[in-house]
PDB file of N, CA and C in Angstrom:
ATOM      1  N   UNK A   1     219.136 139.789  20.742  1.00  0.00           N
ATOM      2  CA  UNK A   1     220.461 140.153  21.171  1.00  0.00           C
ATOM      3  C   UNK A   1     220.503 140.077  22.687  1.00  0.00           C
ATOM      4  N   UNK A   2     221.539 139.760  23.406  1.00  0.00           N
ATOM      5  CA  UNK A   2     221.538 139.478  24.575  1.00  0.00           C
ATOM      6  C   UNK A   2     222.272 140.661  25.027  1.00  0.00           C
ATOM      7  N   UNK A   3     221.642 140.853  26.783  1.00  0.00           N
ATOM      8  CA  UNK A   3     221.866 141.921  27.452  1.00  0.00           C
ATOM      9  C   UNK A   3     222.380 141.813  28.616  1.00  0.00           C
ATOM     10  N   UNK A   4     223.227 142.882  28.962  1.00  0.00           N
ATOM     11  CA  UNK A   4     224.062 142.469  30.772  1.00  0.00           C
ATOM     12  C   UNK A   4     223.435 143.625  31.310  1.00  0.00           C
ATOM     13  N   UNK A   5     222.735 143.523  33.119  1.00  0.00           N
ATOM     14  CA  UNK A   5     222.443 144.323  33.506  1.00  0.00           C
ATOM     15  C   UNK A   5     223.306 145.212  33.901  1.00  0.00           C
ATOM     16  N   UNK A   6     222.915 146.810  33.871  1.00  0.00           N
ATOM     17  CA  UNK A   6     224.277 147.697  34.872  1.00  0.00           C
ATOM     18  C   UNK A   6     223.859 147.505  36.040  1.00  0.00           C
ATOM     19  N   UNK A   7     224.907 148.440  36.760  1.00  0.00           N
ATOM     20  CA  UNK A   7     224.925 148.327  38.182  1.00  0.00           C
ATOM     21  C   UNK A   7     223.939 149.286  38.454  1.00  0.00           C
ATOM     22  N   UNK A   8     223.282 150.079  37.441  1.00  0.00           N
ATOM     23  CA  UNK A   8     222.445 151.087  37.355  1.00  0.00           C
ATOM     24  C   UNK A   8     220.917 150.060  37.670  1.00  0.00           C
ATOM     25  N   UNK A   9     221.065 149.036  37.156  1.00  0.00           N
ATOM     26  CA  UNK A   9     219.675 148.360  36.696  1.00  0.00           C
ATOM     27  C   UNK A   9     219.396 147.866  35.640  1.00  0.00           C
ATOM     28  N   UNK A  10     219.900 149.057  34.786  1.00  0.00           N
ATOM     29  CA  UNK A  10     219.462 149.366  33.279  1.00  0.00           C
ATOM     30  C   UNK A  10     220.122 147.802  32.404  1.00  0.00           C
ATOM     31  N   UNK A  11     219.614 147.723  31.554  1.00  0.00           N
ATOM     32  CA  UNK A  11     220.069 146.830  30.623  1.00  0.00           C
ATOM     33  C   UNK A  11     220.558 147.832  29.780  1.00  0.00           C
ATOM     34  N   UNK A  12     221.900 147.159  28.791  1.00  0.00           N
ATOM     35  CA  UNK A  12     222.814 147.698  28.470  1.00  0.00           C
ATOM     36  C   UNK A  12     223.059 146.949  26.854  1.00  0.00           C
ATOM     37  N   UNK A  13     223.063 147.662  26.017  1.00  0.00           N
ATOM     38  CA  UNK A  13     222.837 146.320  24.806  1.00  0.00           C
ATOM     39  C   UNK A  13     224.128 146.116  24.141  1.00  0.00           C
ATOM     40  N   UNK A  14     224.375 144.656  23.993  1.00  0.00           N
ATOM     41  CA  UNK A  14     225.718 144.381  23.567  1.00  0.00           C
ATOM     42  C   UNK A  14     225.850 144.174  22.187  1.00  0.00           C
ATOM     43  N   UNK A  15     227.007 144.788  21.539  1.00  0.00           N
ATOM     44  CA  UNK A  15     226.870 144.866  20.073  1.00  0.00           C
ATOM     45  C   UNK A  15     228.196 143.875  19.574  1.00  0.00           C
ATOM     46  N   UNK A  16     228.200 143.493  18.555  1.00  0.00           N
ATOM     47  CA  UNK A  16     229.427 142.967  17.901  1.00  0.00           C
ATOM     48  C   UNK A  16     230.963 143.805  17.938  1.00  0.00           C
ATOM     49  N   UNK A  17     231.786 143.250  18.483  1.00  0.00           N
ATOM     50  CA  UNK A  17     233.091 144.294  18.047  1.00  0.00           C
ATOM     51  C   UNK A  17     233.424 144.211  16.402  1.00  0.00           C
ATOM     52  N   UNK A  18     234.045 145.710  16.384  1.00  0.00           N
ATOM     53  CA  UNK A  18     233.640 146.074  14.793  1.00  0.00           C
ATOM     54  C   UNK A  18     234.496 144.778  13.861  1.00  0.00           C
ATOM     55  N   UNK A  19     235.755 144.157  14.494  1.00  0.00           N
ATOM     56  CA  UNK A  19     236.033 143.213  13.454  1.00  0.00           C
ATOM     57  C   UNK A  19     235.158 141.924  13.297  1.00  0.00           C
ATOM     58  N   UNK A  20     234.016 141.539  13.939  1.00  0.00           N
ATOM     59  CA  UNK A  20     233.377 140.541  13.565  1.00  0.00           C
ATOM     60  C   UNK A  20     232.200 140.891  12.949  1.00  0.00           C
ATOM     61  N   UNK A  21     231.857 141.596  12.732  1.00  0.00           N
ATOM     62  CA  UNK A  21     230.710 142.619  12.010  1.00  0.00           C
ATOM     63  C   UNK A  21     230.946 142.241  10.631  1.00  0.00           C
ATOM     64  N   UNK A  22     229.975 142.060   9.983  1.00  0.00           N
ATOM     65  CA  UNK A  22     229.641 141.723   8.323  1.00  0.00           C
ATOM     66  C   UNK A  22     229.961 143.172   7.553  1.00  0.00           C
ATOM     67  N   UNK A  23     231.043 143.257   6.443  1.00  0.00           N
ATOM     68  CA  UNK A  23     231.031 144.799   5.828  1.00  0.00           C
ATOM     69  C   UNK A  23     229.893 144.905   5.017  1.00  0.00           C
ATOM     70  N   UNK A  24     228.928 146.305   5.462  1.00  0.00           N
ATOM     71  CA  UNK A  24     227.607 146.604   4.325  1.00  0.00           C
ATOM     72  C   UNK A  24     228.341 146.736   3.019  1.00  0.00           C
ATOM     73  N   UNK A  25     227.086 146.181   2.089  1.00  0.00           N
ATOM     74  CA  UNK A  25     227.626 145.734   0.854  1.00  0.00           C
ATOM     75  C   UNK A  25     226.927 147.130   0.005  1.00  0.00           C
ATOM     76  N   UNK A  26     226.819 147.907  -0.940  1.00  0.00           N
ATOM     77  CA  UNK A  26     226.156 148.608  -1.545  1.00  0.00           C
ATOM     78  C   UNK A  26     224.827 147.905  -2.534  1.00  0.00           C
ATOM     79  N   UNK A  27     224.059 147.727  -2.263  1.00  0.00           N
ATOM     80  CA  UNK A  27     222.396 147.274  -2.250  1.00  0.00           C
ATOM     81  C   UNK A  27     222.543 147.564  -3.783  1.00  0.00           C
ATOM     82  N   UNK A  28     222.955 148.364  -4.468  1.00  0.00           N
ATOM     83  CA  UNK A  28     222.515 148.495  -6.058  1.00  0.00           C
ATOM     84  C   UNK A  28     222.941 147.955  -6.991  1.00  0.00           C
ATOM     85  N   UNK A  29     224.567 146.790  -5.990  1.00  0.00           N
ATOM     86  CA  UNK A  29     225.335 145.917  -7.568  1.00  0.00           C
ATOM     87  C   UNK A  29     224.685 144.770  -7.024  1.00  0.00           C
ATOM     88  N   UNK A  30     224.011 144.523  -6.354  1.00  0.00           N
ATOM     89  CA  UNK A  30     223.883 143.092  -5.871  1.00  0.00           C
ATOM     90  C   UNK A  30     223.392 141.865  -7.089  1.00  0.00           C
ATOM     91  N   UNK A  31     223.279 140.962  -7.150  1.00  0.00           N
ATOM     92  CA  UNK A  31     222.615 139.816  -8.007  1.00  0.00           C
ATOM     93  C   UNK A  31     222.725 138.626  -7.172  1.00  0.00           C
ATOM     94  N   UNK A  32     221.210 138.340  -7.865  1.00  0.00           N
ATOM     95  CA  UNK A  32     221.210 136.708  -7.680  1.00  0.00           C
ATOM     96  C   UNK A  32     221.852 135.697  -8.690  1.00  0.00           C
ATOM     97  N   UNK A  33     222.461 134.805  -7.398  1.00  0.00           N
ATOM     98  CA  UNK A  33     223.581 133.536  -8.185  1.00  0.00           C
ATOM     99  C   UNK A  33     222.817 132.077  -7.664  1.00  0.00           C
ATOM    100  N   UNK A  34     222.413 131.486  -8.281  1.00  0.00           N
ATOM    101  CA  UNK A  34     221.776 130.269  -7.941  1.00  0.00           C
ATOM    102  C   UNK A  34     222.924 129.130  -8.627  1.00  0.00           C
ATOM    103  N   UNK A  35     223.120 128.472  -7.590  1.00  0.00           N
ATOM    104  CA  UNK A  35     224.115 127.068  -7.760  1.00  0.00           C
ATOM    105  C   UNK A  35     223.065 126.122  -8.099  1.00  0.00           C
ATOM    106  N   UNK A  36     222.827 125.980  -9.316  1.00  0.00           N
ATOM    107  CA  UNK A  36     222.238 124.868 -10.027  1.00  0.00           C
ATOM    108  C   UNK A  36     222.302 123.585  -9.561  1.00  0.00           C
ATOM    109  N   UNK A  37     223.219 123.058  -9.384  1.00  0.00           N
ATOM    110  CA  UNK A  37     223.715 121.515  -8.649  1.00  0.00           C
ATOM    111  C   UNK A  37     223.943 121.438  -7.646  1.00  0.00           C
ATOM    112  N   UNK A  38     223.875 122.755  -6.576  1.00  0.00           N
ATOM    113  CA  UNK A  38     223.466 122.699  -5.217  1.00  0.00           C
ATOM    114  C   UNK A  38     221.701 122.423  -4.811  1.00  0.00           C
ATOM    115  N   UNK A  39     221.031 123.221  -5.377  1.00  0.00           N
ATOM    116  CA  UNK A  39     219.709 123.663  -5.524  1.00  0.00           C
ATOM    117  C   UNK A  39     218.950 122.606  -5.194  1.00  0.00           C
ATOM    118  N   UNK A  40     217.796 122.015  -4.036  1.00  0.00           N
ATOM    119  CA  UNK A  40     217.387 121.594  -4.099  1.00  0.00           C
ATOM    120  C   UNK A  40     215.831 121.807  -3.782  1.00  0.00           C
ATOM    121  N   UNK A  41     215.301 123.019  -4.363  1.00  0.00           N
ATOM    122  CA  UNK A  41     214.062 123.352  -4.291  1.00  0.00           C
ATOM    123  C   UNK A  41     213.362 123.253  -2.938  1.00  0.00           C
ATOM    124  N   UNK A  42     213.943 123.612  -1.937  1.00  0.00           N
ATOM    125  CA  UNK A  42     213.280 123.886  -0.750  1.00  0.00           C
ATOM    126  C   UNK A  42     212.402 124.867  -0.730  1.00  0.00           C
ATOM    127  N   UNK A  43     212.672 126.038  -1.391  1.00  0.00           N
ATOM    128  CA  UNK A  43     211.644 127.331  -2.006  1.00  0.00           C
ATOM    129  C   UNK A  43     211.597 128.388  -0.945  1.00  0.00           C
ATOM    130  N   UNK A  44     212.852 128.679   0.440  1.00  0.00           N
ATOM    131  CA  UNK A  44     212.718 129.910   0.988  1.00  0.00           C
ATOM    132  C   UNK A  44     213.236 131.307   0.276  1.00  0.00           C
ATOM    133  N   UNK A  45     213.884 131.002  -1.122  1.00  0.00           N
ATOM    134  CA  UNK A  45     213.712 132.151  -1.773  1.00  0.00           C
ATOM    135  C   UNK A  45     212.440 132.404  -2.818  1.00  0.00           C
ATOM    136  N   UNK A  46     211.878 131.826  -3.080  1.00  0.00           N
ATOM    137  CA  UNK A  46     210.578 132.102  -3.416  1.00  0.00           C
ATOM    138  C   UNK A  46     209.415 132.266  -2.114  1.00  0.00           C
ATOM    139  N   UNK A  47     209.421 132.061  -1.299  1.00  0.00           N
ATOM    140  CA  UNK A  47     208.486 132.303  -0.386  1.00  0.00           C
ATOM    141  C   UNK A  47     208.712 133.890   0.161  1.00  0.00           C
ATOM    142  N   UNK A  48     210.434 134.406  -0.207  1.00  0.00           N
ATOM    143  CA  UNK A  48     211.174 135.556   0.414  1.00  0.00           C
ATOM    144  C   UNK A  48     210.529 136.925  -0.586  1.00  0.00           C
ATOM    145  N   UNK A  49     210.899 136.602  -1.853  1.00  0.00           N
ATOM    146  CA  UNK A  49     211.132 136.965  -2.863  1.00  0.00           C
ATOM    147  C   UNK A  49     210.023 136.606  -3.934  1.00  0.00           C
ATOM    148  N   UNK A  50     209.151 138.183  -4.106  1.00  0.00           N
ATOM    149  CA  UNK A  50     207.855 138.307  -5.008  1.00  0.00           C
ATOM    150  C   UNK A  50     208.632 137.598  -6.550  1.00  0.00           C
ATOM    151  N   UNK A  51     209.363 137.977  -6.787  1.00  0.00           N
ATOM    152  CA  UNK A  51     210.379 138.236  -8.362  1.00  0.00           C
ATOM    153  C   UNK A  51     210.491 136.628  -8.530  1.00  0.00           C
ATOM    154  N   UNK A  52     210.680 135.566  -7.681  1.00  0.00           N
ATOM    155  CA  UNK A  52     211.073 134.502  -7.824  1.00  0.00           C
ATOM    156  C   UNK A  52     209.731 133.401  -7.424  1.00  0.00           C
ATOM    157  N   UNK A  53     209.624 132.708  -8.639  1.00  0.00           N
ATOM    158  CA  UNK A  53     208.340 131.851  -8.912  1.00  0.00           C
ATOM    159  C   UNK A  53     209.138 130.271  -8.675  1.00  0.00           C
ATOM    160  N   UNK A  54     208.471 129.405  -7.787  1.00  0.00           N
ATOM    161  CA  UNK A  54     208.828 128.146  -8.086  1.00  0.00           C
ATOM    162  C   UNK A  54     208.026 127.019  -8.722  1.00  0.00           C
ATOM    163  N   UNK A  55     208.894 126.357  -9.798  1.00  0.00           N
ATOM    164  CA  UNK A  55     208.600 125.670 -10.852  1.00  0.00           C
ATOM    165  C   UNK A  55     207.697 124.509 -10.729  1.00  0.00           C
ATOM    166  N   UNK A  56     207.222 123.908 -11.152  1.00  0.00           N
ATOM    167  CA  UNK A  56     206.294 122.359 -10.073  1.00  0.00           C
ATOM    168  C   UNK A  56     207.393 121.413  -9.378  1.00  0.00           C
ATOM    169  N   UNK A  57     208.531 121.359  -9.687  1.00  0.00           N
ATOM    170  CA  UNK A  57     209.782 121.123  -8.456  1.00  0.00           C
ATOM    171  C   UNK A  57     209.573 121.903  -7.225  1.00  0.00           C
ATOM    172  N   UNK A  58     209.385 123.107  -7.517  1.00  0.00           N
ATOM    173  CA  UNK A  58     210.231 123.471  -6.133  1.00  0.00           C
ATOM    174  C   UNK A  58     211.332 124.946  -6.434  1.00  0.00           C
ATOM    175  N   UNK A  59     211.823 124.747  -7.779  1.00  0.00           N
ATOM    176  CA  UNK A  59     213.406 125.130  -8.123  1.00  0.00           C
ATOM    177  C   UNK A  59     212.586 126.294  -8.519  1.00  0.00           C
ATOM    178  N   UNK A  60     213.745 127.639  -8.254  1.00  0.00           N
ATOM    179  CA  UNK A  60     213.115 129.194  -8.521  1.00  0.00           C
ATOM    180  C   UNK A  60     213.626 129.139  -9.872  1.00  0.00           C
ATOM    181  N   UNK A  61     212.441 129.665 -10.777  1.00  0.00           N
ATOM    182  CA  UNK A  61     212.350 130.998 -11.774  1.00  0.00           C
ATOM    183  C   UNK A  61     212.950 132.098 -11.430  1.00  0.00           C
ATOM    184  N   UNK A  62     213.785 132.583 -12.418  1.00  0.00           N
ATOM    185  CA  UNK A  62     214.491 134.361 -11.685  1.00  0.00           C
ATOM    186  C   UNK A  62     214.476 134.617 -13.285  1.00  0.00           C
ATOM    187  N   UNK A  63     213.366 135.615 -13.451  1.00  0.00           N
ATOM    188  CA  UNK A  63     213.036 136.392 -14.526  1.00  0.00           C
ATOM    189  C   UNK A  63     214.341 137.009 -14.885  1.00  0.00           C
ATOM    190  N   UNK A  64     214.435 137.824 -13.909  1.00  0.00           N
ATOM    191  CA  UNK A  64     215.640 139.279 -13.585  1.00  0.00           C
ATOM    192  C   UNK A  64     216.767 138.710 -12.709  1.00  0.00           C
ATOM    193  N   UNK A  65     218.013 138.682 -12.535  1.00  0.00           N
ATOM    194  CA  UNK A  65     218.996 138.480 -11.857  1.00  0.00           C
ATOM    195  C   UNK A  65     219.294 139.619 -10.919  1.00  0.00           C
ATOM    196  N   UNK A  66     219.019 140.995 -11.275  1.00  0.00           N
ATOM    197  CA  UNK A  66     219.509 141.870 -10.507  1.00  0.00           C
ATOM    198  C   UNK A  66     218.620 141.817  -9.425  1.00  0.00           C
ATOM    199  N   UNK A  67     218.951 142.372  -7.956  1.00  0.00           N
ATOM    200  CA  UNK A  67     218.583 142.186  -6.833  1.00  0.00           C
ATOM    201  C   UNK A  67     217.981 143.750  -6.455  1.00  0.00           C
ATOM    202  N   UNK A  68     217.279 144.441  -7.026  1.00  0.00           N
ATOM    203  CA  UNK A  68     217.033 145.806  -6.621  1.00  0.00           C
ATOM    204  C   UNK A  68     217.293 146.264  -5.333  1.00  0.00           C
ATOM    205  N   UNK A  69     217.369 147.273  -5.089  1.00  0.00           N
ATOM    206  CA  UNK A  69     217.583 147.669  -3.479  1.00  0.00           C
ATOM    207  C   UNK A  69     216.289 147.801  -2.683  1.00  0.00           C
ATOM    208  N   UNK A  70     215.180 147.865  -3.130  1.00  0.00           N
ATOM    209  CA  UNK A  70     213.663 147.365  -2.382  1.00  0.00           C
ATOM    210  C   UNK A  70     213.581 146.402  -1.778  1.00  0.00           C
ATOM    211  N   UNK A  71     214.475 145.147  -3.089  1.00  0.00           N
ATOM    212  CA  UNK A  71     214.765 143.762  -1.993  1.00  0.00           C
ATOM    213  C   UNK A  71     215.510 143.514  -1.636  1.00  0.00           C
ATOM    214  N   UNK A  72     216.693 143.883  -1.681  1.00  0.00           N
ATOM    215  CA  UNK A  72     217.932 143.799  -1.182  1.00  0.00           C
ATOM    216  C   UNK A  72     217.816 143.146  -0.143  1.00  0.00           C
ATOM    217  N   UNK A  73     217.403 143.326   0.754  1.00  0.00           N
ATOM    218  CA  UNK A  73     217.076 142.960   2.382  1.00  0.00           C
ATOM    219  C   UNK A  73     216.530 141.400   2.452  1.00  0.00           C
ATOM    220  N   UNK A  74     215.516 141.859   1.741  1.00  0.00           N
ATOM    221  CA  UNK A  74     214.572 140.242   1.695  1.00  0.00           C
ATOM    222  C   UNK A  74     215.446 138.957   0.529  1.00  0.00           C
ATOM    223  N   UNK A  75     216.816 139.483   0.228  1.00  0.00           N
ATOM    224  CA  UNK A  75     217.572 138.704  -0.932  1.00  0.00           C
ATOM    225  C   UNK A  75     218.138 138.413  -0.220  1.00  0.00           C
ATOM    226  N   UNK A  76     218.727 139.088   0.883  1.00  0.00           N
ATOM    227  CA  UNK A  76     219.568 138.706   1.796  1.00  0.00           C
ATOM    228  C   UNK A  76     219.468 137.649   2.766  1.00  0.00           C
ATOM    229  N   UNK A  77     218.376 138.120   3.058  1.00  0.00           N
ATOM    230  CA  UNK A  77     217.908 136.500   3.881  1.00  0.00           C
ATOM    231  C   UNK A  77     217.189 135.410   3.405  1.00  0.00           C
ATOM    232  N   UNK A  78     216.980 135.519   2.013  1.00  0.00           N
ATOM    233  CA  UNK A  78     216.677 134.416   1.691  1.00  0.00           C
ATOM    234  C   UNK A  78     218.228 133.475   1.349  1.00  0.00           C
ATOM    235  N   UNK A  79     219.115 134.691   1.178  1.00  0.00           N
ATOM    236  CA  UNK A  79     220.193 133.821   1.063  1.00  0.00           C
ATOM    237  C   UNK A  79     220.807 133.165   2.108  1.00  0.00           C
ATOM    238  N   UNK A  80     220.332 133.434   3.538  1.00  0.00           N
ATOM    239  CA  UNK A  80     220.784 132.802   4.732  1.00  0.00           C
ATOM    240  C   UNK A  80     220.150 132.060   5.183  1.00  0.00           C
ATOM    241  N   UNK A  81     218.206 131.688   4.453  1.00  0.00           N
ATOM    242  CA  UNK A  81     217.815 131.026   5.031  1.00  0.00           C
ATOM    243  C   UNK A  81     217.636 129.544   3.920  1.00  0.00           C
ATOM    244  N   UNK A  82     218.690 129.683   2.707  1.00  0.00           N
ATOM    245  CA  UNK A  82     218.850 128.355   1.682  1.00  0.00           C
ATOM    246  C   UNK A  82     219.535 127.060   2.579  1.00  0.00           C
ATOM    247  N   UNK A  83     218.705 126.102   3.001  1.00  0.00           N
ATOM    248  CA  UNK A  83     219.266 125.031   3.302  1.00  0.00           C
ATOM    249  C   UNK A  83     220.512 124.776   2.368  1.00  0.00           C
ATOM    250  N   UNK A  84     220.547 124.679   1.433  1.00  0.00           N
ATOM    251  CA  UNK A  84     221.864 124.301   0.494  1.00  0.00           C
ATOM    252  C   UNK A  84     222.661 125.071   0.156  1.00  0.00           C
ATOM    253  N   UNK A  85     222.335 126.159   1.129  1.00  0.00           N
ATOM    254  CA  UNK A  85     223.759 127.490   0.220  1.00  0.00           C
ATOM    255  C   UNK A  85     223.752 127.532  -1.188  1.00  0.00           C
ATOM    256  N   UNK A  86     222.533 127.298  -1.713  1.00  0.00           N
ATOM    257  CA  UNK A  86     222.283 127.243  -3.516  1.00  0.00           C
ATOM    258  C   UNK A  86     222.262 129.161  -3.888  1.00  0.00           C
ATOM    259  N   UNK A  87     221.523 129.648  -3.183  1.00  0.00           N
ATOM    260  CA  UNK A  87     220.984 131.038  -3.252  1.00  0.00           C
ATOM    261  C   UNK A  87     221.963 131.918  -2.678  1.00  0.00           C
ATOM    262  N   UNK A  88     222.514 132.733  -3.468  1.00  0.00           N
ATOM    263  CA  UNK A  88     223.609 133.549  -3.264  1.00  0.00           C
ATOM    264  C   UNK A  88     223.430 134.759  -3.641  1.00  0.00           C
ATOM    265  N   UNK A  89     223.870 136.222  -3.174  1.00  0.00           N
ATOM    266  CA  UNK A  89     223.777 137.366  -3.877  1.00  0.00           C
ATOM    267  C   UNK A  89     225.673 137.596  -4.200  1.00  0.00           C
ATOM    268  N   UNK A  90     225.621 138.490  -5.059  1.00  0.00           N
ATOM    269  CA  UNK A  90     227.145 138.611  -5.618  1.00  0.00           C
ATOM    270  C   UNK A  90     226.950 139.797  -6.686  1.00  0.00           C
ATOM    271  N   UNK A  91     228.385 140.487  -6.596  1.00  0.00           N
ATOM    272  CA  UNK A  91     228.673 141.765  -7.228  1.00  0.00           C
ATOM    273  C   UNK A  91     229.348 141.593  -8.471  1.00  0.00           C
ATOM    274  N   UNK A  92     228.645 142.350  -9.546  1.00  0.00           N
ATOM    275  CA  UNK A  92     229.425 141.986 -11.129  1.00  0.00           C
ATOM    276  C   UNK A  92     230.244 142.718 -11.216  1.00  0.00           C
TER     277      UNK A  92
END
C-alpha cells in the first residue's frame, strides 16, 4: 500500500474510500463454482487449496463444493489468482 509523508515525517497510510472497497461477504455461505469451459488447468487453485486435487490435466477435483471459513481466505485468492476467471466463489 502506498504512503504520503506528513509534515510530521511520519508516514501516513492511505486506505481505499469506503465506496471503492469490496463488501465483506459472510465466509460460511461461500462455494466453489468452477466454469467448466472456461477452465484451463493452470492449477492456482489447487496449489491454494488442500481440498482441491488436480487431475493428470491440470483441471481441479472438488470433492466438497462448500468453501469452509478456514479457507475462505485461501478460496478467495485462488479465485483472483485463476488466469481464466474459471474459479469462482458464490452464495446459494
Amino acid at each position: 500500500m502506498n504512503s504520503t509523508p506528513t509534515p510530521t515525517g511520519g508516514a501516513r497510510r492511505l486506505t481505499a474510500h469506503p465506496c471503492c472497497r469490496s463488501p465483506r461477504r459472510a465466509d460460511t455461505d461461500q462455494h466453489i463454482a468452477i466454469d467448466w469451459t472456461s477452465c484451463e488447468g493452470h492449477g492456482p487453485c489447487a496449489e491454494l487449496l488442500s481440498d482441491i486435487t488436480p487431475d493428470e490435466w491440470g483441471y481441479p477435483l472438488v470433492d466438497d463444493d462448500s468453501a469452509p471459513p478456514r479457507t475462505a481466505k485461501r478460496a478467495r485468492r485462488a479465485a483472483a489468482y485463476c488466469p481464466a476467471l474459471a474459479f469462482r466463489l458464490t452464495a446459494r
